[in-house]
PDB file of N, CA and C in Angstrom:
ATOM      1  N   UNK A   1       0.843  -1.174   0.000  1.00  0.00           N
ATOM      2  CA  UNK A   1       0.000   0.000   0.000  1.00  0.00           C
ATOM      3  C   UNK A   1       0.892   1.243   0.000  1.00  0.00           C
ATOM      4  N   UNK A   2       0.542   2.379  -0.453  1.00  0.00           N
ATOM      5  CA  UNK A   2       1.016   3.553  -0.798  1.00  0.00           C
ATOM      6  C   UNK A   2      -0.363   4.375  -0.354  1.00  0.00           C
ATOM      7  N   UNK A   3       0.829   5.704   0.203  1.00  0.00           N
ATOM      8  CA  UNK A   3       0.189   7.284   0.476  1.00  0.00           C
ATOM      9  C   UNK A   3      -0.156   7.927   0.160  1.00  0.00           C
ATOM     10  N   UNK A   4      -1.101   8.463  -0.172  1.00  0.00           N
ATOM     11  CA  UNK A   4      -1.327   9.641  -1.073  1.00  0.00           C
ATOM     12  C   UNK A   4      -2.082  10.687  -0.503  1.00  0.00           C
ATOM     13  N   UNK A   5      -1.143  12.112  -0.655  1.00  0.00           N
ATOM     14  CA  UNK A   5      -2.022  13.190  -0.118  1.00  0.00           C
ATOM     15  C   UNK A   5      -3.055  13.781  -1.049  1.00  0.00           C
ATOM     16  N   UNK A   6      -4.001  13.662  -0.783  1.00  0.00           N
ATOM     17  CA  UNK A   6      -5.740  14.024  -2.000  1.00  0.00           C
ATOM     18  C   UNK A   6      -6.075  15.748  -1.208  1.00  0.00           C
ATOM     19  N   UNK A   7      -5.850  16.154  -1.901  1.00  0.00           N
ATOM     20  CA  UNK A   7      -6.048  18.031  -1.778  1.00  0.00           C
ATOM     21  C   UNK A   7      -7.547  18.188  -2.514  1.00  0.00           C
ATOM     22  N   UNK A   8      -8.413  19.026  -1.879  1.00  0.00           N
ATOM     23  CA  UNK A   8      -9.881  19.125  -2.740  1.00  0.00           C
ATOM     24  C   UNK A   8     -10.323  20.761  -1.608  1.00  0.00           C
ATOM     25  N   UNK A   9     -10.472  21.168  -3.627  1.00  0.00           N
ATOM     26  CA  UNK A   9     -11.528  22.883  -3.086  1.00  0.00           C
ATOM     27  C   UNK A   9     -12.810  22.124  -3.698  1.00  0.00           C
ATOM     28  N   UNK A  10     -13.418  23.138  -2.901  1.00  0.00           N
ATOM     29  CA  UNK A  10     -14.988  22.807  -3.247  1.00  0.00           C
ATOM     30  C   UNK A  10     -15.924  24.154  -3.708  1.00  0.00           C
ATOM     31  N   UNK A  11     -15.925  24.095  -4.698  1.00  0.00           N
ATOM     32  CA  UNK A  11     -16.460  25.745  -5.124  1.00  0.00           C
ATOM     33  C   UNK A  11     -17.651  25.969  -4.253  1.00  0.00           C
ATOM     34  N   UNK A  12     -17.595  27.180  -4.473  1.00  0.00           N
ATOM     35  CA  UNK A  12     -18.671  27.827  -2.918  1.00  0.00           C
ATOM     36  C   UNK A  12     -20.184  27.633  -3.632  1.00  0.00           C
ATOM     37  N   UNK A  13     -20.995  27.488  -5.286  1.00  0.00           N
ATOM     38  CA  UNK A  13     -21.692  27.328  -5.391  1.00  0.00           C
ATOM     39  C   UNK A  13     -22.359  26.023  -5.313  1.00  0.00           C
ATOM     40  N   UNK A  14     -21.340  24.988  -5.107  1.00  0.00           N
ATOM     41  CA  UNK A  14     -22.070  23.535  -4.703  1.00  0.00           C
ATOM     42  C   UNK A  14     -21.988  23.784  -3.115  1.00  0.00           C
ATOM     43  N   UNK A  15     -22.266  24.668  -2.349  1.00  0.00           N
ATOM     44  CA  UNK A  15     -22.814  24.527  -0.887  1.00  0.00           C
ATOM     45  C   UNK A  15     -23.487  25.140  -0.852  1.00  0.00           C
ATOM     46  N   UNK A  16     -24.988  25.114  -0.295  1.00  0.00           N
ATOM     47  CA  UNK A  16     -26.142  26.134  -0.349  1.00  0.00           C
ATOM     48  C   UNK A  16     -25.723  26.150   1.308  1.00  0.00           C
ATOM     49  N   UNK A  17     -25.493  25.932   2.216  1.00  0.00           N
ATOM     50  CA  UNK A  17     -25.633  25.565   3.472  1.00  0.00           C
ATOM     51  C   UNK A  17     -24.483  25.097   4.669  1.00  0.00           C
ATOM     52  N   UNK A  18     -24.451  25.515   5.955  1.00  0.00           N
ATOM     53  CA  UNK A  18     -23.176  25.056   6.227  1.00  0.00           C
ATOM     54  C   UNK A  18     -23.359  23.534   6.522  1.00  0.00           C
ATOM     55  N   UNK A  19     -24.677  22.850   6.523  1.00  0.00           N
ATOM     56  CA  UNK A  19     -24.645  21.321   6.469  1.00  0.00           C
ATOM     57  C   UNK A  19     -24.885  20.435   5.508  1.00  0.00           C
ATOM     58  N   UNK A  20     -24.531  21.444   4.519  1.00  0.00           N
ATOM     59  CA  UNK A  20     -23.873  20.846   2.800  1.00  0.00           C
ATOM     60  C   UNK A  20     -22.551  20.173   3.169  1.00  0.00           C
ATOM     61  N   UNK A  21     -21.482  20.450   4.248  1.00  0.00           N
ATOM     62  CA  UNK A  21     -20.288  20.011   4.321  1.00  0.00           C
ATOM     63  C   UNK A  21     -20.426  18.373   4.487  1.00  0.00           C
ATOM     64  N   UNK A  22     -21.084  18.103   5.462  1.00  0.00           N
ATOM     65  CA  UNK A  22     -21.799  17.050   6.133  1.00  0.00           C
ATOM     66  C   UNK A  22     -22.482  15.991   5.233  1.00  0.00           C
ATOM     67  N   UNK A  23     -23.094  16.499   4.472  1.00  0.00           N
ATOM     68  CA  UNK A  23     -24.220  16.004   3.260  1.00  0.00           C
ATOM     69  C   UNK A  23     -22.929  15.294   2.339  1.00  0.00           C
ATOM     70  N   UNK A  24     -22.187  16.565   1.870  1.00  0.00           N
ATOM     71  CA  UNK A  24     -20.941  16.198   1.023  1.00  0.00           C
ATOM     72  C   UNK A  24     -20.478  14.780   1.516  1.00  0.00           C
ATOM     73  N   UNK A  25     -19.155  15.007   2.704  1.00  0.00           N
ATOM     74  CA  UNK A  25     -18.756  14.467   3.184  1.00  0.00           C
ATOM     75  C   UNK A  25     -19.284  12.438   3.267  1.00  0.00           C
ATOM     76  N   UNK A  26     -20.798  12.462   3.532  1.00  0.00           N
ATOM     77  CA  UNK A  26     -21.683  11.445   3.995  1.00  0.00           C
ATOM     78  C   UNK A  26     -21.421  10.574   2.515  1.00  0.00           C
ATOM     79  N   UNK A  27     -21.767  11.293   1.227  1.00  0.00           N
ATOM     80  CA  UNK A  27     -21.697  10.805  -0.079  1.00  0.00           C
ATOM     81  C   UNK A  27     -20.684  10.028  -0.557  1.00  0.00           C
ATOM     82  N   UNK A  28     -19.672  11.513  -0.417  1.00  0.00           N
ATOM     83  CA  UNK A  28     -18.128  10.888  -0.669  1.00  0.00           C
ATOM     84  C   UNK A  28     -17.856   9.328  -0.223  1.00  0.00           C
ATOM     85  N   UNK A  29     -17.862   9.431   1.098  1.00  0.00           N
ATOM     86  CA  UNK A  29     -17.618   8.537   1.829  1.00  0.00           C
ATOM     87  C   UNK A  29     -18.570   7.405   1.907  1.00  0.00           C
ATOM     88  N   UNK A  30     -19.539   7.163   1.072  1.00  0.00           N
ATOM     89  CA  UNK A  30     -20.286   5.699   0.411  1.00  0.00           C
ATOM     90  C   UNK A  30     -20.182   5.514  -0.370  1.00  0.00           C
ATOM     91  N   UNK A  31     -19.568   6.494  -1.563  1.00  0.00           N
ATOM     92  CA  UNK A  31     -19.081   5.934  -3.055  1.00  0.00           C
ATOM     93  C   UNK A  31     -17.513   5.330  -2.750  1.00  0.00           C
ATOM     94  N   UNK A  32     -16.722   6.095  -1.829  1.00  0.00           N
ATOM     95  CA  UNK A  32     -15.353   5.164  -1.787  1.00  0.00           C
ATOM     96  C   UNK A  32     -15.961   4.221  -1.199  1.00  0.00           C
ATOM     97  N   UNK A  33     -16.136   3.937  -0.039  1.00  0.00           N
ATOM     98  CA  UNK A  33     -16.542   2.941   0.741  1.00  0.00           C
ATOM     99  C   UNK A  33     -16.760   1.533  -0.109  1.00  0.00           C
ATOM    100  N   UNK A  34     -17.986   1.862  -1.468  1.00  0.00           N
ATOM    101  CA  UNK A  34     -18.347   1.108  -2.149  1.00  0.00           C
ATOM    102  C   UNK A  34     -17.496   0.248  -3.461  1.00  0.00           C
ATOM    103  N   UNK A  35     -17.160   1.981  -4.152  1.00  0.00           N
ATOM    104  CA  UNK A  35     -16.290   1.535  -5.302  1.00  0.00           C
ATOM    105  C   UNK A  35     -14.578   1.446  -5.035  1.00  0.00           C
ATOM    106  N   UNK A  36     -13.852   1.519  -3.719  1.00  0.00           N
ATOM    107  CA  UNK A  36     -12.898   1.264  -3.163  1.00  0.00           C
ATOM    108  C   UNK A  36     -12.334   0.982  -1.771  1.00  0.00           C
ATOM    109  N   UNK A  37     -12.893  -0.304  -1.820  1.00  0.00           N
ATOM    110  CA  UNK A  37     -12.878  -0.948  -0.473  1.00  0.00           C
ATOM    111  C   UNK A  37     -11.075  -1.346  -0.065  1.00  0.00           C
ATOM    112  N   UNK A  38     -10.634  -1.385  -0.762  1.00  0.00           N
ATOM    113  CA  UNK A  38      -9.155  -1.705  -0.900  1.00  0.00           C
ATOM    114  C   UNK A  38      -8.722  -0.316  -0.177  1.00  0.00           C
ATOM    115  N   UNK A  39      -9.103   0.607   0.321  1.00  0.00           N
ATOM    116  CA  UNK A  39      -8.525   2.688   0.157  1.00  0.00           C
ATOM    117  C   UNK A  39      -9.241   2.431   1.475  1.00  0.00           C
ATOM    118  N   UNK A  40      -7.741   2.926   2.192  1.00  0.00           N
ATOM    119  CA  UNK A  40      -8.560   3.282   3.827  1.00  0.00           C
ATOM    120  C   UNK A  40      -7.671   4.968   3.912  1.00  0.00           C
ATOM    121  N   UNK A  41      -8.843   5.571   4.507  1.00  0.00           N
ATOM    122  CA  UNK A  41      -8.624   7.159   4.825  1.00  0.00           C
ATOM    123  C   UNK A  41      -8.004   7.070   6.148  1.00  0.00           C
ATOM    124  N   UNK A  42      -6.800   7.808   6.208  1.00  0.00           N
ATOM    125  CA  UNK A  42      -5.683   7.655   7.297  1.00  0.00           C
ATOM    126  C   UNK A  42      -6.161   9.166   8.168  1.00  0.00           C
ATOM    127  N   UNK A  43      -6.124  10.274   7.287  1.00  0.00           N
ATOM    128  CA  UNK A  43      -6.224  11.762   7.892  1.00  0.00           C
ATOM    129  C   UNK A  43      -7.236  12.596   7.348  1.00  0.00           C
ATOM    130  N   UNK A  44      -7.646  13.380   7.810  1.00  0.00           N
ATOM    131  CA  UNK A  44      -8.897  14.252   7.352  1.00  0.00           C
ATOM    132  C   UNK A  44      -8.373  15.882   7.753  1.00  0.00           C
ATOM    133  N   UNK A  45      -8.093  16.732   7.197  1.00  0.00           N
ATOM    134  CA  UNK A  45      -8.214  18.278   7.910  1.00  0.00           C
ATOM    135  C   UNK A  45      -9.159  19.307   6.941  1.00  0.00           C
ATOM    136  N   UNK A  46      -9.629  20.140   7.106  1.00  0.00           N
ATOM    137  CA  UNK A  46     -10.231  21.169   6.993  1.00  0.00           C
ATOM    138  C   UNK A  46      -9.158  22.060   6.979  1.00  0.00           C
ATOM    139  N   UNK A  47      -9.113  23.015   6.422  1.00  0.00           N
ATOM    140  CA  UNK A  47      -7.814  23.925   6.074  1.00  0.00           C
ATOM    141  C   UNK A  47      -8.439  25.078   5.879  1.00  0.00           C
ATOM    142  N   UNK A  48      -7.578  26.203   5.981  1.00  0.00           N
ATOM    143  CA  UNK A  48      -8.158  27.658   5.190  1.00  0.00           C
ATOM    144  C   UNK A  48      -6.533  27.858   4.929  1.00  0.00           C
ATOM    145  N   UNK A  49      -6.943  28.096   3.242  1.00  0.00           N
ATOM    146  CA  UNK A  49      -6.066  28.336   2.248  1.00  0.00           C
ATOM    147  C   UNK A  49      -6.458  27.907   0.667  1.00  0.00           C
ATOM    148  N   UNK A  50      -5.854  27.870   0.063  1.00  0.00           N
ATOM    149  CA  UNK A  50      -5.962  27.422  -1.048  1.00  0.00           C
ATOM    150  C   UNK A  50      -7.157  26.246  -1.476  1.00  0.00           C
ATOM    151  N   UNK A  51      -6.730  25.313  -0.491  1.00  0.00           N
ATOM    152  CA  UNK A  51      -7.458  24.416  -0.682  1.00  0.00           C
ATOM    153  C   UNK A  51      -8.737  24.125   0.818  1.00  0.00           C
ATOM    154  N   UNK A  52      -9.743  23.334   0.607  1.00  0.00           N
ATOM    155  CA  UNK A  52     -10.244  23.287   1.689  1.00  0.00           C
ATOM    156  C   UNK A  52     -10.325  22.263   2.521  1.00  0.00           C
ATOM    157  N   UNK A  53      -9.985  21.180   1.813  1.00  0.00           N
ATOM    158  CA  UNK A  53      -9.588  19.904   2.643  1.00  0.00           C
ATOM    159  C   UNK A  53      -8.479  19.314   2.318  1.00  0.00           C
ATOM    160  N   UNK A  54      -7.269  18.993   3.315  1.00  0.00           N
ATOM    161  CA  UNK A  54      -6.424  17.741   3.162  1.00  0.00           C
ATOM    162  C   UNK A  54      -6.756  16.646   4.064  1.00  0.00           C
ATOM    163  N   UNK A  55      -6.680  15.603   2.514  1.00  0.00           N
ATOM    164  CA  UNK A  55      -7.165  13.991   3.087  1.00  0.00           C
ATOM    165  C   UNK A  55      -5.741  13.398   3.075  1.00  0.00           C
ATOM    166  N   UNK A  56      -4.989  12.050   3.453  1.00  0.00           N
ATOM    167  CA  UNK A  56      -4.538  11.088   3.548  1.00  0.00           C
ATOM    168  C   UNK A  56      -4.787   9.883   3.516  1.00  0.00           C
ATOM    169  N   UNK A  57      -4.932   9.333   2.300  1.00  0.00           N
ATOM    170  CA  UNK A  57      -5.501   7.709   2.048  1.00  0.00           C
ATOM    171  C   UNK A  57      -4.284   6.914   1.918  1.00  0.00           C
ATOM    172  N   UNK A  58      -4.563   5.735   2.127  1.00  0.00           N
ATOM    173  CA  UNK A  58      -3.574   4.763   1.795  1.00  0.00           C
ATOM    174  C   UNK A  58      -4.201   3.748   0.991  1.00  0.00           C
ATOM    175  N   UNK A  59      -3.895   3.646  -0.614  1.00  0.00           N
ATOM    176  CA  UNK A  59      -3.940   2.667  -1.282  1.00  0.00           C
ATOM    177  C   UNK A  59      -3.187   2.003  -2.346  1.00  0.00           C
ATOM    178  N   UNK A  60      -4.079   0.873  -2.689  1.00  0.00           N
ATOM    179  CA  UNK A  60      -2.838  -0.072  -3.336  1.00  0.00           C
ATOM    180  C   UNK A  60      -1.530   0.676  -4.751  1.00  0.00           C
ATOM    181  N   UNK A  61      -2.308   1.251  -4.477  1.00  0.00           N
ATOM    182  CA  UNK A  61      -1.800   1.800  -6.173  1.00  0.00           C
ATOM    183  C   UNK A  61      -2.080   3.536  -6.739  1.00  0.00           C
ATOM    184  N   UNK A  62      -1.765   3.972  -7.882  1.00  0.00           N
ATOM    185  CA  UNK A  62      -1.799   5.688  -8.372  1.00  0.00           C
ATOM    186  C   UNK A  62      -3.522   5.247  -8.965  1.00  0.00           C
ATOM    187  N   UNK A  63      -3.623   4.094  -9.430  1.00  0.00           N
ATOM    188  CA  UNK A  63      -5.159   4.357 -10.511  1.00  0.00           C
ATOM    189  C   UNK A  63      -6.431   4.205  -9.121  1.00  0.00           C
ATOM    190  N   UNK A  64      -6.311   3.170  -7.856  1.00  0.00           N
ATOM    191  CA  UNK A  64      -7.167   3.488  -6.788  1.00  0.00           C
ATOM    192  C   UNK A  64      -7.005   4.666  -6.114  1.00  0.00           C
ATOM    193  N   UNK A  65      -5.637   5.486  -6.139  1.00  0.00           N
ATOM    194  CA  UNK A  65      -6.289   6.861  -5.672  1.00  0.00           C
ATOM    195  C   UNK A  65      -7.020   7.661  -6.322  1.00  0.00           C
ATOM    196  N   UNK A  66      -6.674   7.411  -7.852  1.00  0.00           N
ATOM    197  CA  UNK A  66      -7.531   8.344  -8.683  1.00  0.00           C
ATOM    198  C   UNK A  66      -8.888   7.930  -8.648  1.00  0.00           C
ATOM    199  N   UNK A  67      -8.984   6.931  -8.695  1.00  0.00           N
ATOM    200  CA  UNK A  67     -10.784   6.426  -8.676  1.00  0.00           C
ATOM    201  C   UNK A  67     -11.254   7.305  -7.065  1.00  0.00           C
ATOM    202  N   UNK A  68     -10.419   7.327  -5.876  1.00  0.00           N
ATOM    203  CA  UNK A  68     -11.103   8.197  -5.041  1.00  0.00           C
ATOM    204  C   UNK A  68     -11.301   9.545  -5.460  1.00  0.00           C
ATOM    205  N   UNK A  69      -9.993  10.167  -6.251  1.00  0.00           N
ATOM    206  CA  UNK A  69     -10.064  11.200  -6.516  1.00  0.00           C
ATOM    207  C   UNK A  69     -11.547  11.780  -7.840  1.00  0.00           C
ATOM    208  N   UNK A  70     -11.773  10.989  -8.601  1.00  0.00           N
ATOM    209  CA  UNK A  70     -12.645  10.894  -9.379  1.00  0.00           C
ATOM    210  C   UNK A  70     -14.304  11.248  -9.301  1.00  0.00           C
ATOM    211  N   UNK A  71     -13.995   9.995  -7.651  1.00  0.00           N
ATOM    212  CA  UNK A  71     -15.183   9.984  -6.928  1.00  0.00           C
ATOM    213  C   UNK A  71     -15.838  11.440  -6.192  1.00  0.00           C
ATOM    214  N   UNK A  72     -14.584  11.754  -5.462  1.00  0.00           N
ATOM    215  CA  UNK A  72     -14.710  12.877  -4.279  1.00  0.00           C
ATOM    216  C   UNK A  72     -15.218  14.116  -5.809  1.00  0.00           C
ATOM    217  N   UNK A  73     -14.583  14.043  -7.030  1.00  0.00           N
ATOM    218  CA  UNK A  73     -14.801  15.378  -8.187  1.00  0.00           C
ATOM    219  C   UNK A  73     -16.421  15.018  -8.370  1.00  0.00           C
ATOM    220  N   UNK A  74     -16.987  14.238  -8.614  1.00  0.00           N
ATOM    221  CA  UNK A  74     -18.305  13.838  -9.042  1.00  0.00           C
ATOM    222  C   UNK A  74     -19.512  14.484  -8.292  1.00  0.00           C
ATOM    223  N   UNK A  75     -19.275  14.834  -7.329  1.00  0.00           N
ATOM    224  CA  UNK A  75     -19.710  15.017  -6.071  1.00  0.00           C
ATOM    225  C   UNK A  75     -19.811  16.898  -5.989  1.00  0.00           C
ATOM    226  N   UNK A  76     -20.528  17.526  -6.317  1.00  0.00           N
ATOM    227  CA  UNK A  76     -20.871  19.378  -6.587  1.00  0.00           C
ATOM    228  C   UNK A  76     -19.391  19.210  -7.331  1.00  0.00           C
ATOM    229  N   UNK A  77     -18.926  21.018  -7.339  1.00  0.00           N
ATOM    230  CA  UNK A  77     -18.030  21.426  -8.251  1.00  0.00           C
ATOM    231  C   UNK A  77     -16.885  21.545  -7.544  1.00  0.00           C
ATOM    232  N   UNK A  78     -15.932  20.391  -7.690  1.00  0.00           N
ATOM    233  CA  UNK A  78     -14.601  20.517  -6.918  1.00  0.00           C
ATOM    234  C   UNK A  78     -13.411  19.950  -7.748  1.00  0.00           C
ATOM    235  N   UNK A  79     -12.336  20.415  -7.126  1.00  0.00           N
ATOM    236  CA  UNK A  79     -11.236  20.272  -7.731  1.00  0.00           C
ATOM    237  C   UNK A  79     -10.207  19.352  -6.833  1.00  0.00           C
ATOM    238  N   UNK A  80      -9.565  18.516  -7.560  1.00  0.00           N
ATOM    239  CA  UNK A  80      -8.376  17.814  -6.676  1.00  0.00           C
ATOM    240  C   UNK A  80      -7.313  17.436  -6.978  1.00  0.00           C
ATOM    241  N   UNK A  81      -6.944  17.424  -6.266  1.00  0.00           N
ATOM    242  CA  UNK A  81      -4.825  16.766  -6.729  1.00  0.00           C
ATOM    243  C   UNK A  81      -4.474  15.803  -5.870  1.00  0.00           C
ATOM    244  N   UNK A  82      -3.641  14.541  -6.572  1.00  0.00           N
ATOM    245  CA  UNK A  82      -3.398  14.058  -5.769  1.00  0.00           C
ATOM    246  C   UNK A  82      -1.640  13.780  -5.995  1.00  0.00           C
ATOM    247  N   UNK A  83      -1.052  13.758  -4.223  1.00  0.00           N
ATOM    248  CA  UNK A  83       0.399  13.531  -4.543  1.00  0.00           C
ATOM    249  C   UNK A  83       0.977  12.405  -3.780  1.00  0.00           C
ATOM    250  N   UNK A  84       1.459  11.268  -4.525  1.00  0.00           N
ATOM    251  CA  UNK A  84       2.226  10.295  -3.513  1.00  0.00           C
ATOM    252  C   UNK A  84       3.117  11.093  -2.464  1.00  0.00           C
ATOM    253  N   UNK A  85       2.549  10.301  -1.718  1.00  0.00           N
ATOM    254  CA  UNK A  85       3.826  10.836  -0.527  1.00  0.00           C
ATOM    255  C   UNK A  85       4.614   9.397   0.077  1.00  0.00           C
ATOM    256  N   UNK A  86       5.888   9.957   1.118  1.00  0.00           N
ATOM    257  CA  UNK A  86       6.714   9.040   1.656  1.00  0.00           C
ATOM    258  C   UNK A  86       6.676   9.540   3.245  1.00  0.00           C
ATOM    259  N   UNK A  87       6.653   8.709   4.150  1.00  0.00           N
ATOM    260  CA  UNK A  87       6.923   9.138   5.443  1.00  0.00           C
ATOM    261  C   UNK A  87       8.450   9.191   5.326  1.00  0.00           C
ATOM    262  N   UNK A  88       8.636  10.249   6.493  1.00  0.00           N
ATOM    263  CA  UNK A  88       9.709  11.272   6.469  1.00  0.00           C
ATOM    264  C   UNK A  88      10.797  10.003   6.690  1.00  0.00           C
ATOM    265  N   UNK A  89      10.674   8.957   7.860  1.00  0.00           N
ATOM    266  CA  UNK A  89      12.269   8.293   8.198  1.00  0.00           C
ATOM    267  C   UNK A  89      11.870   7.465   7.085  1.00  0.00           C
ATOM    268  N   UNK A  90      11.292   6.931   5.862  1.00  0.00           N
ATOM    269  CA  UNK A  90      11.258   6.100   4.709  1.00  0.00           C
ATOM    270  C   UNK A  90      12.177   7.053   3.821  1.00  0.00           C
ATOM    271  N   UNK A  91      11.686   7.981   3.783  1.00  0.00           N
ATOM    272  CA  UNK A  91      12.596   8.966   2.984  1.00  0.00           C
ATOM    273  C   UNK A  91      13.619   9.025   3.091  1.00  0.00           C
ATOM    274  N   UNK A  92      14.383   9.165   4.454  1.00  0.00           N
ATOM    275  CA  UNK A  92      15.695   9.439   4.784  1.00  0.00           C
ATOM    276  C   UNK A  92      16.351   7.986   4.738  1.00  0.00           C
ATOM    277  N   UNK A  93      15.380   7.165   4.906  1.00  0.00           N
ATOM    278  CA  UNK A  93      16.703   5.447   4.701  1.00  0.00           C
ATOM    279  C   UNK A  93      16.505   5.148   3.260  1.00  0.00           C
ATOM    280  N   UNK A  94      15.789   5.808   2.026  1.00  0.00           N
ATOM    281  CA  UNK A  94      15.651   5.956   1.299  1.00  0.00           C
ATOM    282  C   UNK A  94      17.260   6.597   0.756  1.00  0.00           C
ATOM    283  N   UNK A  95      17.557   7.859   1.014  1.00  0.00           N
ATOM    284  CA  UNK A  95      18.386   9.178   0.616  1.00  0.00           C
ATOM    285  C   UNK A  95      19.707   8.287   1.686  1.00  0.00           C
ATOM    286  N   UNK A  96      19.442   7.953   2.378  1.00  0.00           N
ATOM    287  CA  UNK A  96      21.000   7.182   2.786  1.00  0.00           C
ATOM    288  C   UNK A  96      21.534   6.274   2.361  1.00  0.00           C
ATOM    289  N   UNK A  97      20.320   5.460   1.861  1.00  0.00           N
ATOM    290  CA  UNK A  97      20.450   4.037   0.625  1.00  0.00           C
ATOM    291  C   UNK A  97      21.850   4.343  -0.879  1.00  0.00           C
ATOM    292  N   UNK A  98      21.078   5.817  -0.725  1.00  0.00           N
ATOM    293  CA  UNK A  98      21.547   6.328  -1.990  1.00  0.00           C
ATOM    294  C   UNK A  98      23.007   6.950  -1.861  1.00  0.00           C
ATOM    295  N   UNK A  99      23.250   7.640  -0.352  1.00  0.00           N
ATOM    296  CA  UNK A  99      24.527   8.187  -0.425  1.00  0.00           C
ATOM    297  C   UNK A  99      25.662   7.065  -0.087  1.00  0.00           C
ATOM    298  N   UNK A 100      25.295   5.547   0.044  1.00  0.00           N
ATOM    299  CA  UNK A 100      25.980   4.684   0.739  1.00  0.00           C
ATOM    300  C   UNK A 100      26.658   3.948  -0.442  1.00  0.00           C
ATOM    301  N   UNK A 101      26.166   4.253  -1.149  1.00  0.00           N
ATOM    302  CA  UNK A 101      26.444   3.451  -2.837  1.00  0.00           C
ATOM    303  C   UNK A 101      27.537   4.999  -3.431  1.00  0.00           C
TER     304      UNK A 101
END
């Protein structure tokens, strides 16, 4: 399994309501549930910036994150990115792997 950080704005005209977030959220989370049972959600934040949510999933592969990512776009008018990530000491025995050679 692999990391992936999933970034998503949600344009302000797909929320009539502040328990549109909720509504959202409820959806999202029965279409992965359904169409990617293999994808477990590690982190959830709410952000103010650029974007309005950072998620953290862990799945098998780049094409099951995109099917979340796909999913979560389907869902009002939003936008997403997604970026493999590495935990930080994987990284570094990673980058020492490399200076040891």
């Amino acid at each position: 399994m692999a990391e992936f950080v999933l970034l998503t704005r949600i344009s302000p005209q797909s929320l009539h309501q502040p328990r549109s977030y909720a509504t959202l959220e409820r959806h999202v989370a029965e279409q992965v549930r359904h169409h990617c049972p293999e994808v477990k959600w590690l982190h959830s934040w709410a952000v103010l910036g650029p974007w309005d949510y950072i998620d953290v999933i862990d799945a098998p592969d780049l094409a099951a994150a995109t099917r979340v990512s796909v999913l979560v776009r389907s869902f009002g008018q939003t936008r997403t990115e997604i970026w493999p990530a590495m935990a930080w000491p994987q990284f570094k025995s990673l980058v020492q792997d490399l200076s040891a050679r």
